[in-house]
C-alpha atoms as a PDB file:
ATOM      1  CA  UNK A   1      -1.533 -19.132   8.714  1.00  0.00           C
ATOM      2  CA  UNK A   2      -3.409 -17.886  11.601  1.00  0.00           C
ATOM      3  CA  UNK A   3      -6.419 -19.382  13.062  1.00  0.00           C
ATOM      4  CA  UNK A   4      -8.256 -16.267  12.102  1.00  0.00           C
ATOM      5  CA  UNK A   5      -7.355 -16.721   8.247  1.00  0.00           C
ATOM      6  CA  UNK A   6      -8.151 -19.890   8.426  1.00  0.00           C
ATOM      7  CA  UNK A   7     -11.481 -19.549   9.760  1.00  0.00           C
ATOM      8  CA  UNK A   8     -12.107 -16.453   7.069  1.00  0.00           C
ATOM      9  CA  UNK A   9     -10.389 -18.267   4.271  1.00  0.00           C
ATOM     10  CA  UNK A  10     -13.469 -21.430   5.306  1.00  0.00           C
ATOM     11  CA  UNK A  11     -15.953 -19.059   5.487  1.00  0.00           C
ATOM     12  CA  UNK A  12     -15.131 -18.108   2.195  1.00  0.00           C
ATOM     13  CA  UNK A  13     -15.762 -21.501   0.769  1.00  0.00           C
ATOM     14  CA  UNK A  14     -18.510 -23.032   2.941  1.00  0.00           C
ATOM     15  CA  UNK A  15     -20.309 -19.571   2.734  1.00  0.00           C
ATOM     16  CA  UNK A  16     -23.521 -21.283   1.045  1.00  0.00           C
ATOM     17  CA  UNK A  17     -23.729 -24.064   4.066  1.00  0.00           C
ATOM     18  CA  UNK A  18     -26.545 -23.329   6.438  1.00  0.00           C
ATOM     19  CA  UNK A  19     -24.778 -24.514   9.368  1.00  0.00           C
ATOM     20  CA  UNK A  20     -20.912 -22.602   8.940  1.00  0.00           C
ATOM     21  CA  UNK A  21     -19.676 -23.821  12.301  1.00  0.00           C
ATOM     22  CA  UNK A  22     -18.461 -26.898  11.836  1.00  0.00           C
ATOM     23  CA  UNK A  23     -16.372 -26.476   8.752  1.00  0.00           C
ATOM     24  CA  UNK A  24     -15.342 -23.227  10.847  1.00  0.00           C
ATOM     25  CA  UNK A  25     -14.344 -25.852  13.362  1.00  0.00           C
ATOM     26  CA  UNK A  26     -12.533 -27.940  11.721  1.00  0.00           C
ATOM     27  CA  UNK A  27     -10.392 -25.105   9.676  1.00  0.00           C
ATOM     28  CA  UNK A  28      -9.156 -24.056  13.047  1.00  0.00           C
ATOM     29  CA  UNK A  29      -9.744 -27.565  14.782  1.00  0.00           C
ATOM     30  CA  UNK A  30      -5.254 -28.949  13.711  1.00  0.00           C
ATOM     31  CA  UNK A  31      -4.155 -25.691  15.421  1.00  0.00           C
ATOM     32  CA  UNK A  32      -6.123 -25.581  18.480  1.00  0.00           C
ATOM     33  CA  UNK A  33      -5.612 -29.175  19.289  1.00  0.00           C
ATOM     34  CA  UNK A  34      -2.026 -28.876  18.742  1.00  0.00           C
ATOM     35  CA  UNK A  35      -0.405 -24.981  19.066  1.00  0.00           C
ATOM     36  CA  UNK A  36      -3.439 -24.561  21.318  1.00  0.00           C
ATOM     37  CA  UNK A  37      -2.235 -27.150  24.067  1.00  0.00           C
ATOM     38  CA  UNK A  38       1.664 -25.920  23.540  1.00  0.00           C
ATOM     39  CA  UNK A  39      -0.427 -22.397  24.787  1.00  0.00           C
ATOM     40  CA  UNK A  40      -1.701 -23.956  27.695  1.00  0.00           C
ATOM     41  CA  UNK A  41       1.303 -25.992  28.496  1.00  0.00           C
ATOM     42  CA  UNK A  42       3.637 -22.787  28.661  1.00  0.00           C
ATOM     43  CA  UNK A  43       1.361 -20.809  30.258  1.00  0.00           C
ATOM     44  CA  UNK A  44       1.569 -23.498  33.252  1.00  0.00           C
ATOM     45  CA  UNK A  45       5.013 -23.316  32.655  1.00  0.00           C
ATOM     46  CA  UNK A  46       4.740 -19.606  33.641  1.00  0.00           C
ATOM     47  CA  UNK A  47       5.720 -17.990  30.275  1.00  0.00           C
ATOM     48  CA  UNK A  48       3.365 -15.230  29.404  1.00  0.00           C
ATOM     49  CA  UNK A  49       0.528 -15.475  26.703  1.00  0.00           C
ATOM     50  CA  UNK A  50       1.938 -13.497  24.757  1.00  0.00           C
ATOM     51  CA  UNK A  51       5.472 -14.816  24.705  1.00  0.00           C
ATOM     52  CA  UNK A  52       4.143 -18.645  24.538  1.00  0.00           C
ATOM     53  CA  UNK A  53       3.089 -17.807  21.178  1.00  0.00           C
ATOM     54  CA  UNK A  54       6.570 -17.131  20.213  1.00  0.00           C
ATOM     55  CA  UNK A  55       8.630 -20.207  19.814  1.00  0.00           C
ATOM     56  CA  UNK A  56      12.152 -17.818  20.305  1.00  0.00           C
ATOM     57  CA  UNK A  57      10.864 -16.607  23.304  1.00  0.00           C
ATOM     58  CA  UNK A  58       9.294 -19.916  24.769  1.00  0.00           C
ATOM     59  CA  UNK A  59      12.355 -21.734  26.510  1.00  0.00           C
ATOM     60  CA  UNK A  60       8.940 -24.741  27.127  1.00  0.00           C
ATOM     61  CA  UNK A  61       8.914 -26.713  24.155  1.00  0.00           C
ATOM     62  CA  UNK A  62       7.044 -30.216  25.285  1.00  0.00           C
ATOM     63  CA  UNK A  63       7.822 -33.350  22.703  1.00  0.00           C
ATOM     64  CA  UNK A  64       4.122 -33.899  22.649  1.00  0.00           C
ATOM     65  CA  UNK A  65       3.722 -30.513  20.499  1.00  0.00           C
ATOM     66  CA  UNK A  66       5.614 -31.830  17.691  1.00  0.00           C
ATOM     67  CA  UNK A  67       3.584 -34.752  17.681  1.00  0.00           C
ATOM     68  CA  UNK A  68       0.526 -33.218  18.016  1.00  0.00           C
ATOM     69  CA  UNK A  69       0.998 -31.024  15.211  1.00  0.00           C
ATOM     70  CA  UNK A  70       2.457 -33.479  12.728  1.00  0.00           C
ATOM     71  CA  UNK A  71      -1.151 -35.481  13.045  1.00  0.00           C
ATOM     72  CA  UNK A  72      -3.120 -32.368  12.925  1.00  0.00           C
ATOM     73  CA  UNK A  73      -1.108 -31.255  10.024  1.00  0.00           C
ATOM     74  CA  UNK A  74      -0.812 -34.598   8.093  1.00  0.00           C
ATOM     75  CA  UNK A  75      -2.959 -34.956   4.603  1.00  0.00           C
ATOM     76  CA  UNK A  76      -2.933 -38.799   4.869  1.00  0.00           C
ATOM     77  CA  UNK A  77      -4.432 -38.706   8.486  1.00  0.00           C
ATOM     78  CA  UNK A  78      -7.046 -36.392   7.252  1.00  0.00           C
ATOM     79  CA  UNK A  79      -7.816 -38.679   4.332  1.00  0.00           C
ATOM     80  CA  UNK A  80      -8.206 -41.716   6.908  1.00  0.00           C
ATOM     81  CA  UNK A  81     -10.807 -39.423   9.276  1.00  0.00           C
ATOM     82  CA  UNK A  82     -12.778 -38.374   6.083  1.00  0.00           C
ATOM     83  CA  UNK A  83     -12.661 -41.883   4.758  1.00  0.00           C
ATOM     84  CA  UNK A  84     -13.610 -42.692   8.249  1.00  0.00           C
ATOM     85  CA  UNK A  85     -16.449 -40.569   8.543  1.00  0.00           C
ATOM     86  CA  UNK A  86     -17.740 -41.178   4.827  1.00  0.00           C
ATOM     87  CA  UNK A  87     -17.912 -45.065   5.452  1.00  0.00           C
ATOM     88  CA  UNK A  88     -20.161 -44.520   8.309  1.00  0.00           C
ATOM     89  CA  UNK A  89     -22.562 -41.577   7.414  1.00  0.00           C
ATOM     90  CA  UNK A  90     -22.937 -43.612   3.812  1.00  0.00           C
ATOM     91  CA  UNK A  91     -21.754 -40.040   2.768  1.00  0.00           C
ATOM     92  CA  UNK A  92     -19.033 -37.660   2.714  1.00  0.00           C
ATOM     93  CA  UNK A  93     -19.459 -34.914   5.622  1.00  0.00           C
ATOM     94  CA  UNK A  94     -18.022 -31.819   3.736  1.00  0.00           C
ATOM     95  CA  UNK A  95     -17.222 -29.970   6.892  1.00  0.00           C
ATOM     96  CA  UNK A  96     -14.453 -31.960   7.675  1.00  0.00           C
ATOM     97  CA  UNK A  97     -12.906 -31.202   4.351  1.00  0.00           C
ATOM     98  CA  UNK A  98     -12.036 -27.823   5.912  1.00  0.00           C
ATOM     99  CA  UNK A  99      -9.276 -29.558   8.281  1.00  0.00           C
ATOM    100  CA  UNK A 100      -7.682 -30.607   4.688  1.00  0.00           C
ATOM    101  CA  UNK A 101      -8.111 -27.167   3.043  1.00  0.00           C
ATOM    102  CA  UNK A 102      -5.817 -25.811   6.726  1.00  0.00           C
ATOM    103  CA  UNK A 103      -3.351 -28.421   5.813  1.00  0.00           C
ATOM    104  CA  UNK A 104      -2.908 -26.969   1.777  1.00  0.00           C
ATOM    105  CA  UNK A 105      -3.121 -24.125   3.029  1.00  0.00           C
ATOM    106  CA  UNK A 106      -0.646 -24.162   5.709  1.00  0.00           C
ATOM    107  CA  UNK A 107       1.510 -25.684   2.829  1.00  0.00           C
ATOM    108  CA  UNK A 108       3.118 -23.517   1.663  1.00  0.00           C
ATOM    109  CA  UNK A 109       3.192 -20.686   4.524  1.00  0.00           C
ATOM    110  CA  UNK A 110       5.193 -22.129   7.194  1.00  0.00           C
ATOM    111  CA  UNK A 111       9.241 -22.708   6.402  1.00  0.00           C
ATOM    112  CA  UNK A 112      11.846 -25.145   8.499  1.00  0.00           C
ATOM    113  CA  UNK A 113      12.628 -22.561  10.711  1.00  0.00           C
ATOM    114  CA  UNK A 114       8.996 -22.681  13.208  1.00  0.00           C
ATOM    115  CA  UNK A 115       6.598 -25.209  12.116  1.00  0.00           C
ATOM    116  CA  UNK A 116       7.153 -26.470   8.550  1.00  0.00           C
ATOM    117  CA  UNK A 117       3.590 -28.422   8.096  1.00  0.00           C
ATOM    118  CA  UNK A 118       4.865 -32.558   7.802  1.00  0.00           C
ATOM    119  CA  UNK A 119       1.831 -33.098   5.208  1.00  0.00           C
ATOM    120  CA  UNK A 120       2.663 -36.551   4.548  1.00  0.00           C
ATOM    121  CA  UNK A 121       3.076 -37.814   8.514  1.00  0.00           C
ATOM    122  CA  UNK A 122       3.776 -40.743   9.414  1.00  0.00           C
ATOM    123  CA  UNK A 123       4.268 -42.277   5.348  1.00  0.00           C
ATOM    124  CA  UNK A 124       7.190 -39.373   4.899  1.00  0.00           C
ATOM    125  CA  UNK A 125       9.184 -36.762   7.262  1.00  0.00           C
ATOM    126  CA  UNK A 126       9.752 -34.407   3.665  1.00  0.00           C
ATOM    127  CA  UNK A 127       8.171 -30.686   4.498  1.00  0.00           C
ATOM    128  CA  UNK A 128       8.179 -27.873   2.277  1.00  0.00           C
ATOM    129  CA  UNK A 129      10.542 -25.209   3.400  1.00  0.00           C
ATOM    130  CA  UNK A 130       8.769 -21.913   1.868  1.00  0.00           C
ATOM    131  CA  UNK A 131       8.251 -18.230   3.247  1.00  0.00           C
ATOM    132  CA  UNK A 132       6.648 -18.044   6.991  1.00  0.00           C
ATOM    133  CA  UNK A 133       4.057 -16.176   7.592  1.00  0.00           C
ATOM    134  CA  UNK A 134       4.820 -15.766  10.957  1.00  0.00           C
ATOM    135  CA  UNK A 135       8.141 -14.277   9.813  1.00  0.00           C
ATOM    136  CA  UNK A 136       6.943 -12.422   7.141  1.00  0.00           C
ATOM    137  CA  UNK A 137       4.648  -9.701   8.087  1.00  0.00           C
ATOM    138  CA  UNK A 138       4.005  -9.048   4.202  1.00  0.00           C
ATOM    139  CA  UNK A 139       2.280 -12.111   3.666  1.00  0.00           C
ATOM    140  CA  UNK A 140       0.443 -11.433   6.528  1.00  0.00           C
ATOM    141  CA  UNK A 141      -1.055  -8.074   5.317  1.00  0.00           C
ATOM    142  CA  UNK A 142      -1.276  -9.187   2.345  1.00  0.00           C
ATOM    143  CA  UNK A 143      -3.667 -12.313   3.345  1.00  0.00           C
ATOM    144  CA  UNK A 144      -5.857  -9.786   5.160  1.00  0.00           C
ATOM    145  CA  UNK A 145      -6.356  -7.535   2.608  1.00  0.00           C
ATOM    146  CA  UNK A 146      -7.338 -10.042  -0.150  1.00  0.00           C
ATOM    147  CA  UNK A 147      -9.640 -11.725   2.687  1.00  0.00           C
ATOM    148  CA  UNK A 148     -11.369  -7.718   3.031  1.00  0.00           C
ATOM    149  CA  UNK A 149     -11.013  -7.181  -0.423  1.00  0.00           C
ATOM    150  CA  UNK A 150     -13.294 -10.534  -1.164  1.00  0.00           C
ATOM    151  CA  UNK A 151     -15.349 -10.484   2.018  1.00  0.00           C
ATOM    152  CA  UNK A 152     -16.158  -6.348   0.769  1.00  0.00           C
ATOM    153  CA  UNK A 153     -16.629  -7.407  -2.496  1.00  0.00           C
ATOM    154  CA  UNK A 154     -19.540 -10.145  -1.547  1.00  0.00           C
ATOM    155  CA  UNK A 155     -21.281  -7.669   0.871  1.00  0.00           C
ATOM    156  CA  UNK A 156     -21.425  -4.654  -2.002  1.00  0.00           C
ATOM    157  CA  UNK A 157     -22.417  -7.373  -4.358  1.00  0.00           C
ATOM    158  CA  UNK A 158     -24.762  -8.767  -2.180  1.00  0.00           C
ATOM    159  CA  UNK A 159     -26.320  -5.056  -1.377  1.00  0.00           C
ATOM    160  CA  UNK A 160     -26.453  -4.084  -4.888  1.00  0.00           C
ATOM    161  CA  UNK A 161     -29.063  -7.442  -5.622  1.00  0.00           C
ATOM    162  CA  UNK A 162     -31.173  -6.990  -2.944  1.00  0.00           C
ATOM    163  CA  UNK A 163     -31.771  -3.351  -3.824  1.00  0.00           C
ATOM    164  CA  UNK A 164     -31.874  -4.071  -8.077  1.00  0.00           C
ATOM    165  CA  UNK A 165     -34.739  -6.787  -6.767  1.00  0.00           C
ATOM    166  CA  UNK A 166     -36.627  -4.415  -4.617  1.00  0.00           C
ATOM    167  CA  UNK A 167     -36.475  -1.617  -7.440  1.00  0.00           C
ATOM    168  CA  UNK A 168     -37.881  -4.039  -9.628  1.00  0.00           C
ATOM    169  CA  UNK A 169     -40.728  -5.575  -7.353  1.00  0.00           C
ATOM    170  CA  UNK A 170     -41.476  -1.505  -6.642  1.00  0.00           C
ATOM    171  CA  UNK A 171     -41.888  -0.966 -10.349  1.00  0.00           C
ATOM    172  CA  UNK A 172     -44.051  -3.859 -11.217  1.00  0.00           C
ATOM    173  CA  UNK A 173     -46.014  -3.073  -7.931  1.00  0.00           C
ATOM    174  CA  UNK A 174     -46.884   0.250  -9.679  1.00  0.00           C
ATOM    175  CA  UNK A 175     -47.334  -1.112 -13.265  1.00  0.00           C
ATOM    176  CA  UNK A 176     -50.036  -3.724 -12.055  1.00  0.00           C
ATOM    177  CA  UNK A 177     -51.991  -0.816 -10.604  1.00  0.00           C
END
């Protein structure tokens, strides 16, 4: 997925954390740090912005990339940083979780054909060839509209119990009188 789903899908989940920025971070931390430098690298290479997003337009293609994004995408290299991180805050630090939920969901979203997500780097090279979201601009829309559907859905919710609260703290307001 994109980094903006990402980021919406983590919101989603983390949406009773005080501080949302890490885990917001962290959900868009494996493609910044990897599709983010291929960015930068092609637009030094003189490809446009635009174009360096799309890998049959973007003749620069550095090795590095692929590395970078098989350890950004790999679940047992998240489960050594989280183990990591637990044994020295004496805790687990959920935000980081978020850089695991990008990996499941990146899953099953990206096929062979640009950026199948190698989950299991460096123990195995086996990726899950599904439908690309990239490629397939229903999956896209259709993301988008569940994520306004749900975000909609919290913020009517939401409305609706502050205003059944103050309609009740008005009535017993004029009952105690």
């Amino acid at each position: 997925m994109d980094i903006f789903s990402h980021s919406l899908w983590t919101g989603l989940i983390f949406k009773k954390r005080k501080n949302i920025w890490w885990p917001v971070f962290f959900s868009i931390a494996p493609d910044i740090f990897s599709n983010g430098v291929y960015v930068v690298v092609s637009v030094i290479q003189g490809v446009s912005i635009i174009d360096s997003t799309r890998i049959h337009f973007n003749p620069a293609t550095p090795d590095i990339i692929k590395i970078l994004y098989s350890i950004t995408h790999s679940l047992p290299i998240f489960a050594a940083a989280f183990l990591i991180a637990w044994f020295f805050l004496k805790k687990p630090w959920l935000p980081l979780a978020a850089w695991g939920i990008h990996i499941a969901i990146d899953i099953p979203f990206h096929s062979t054909d640009f950026f199948a997500t190698p989950f299991l780097f460096p123990v195995s090279s086996f990726r899950i060839n599904s439908v690309s979201w990239g490629e397939n601009n229903y999956i896209l829309i259709a993301n988008f509209c569940l994520l306004a559907i749900i975000y909609l859905g919290f913020f009517i919710f939401k409305n609706k119990r502050k205003r059944f609260a103050t309609y009740f703290k008005e009535k017993r307001k004029l009952i105690k009188r």
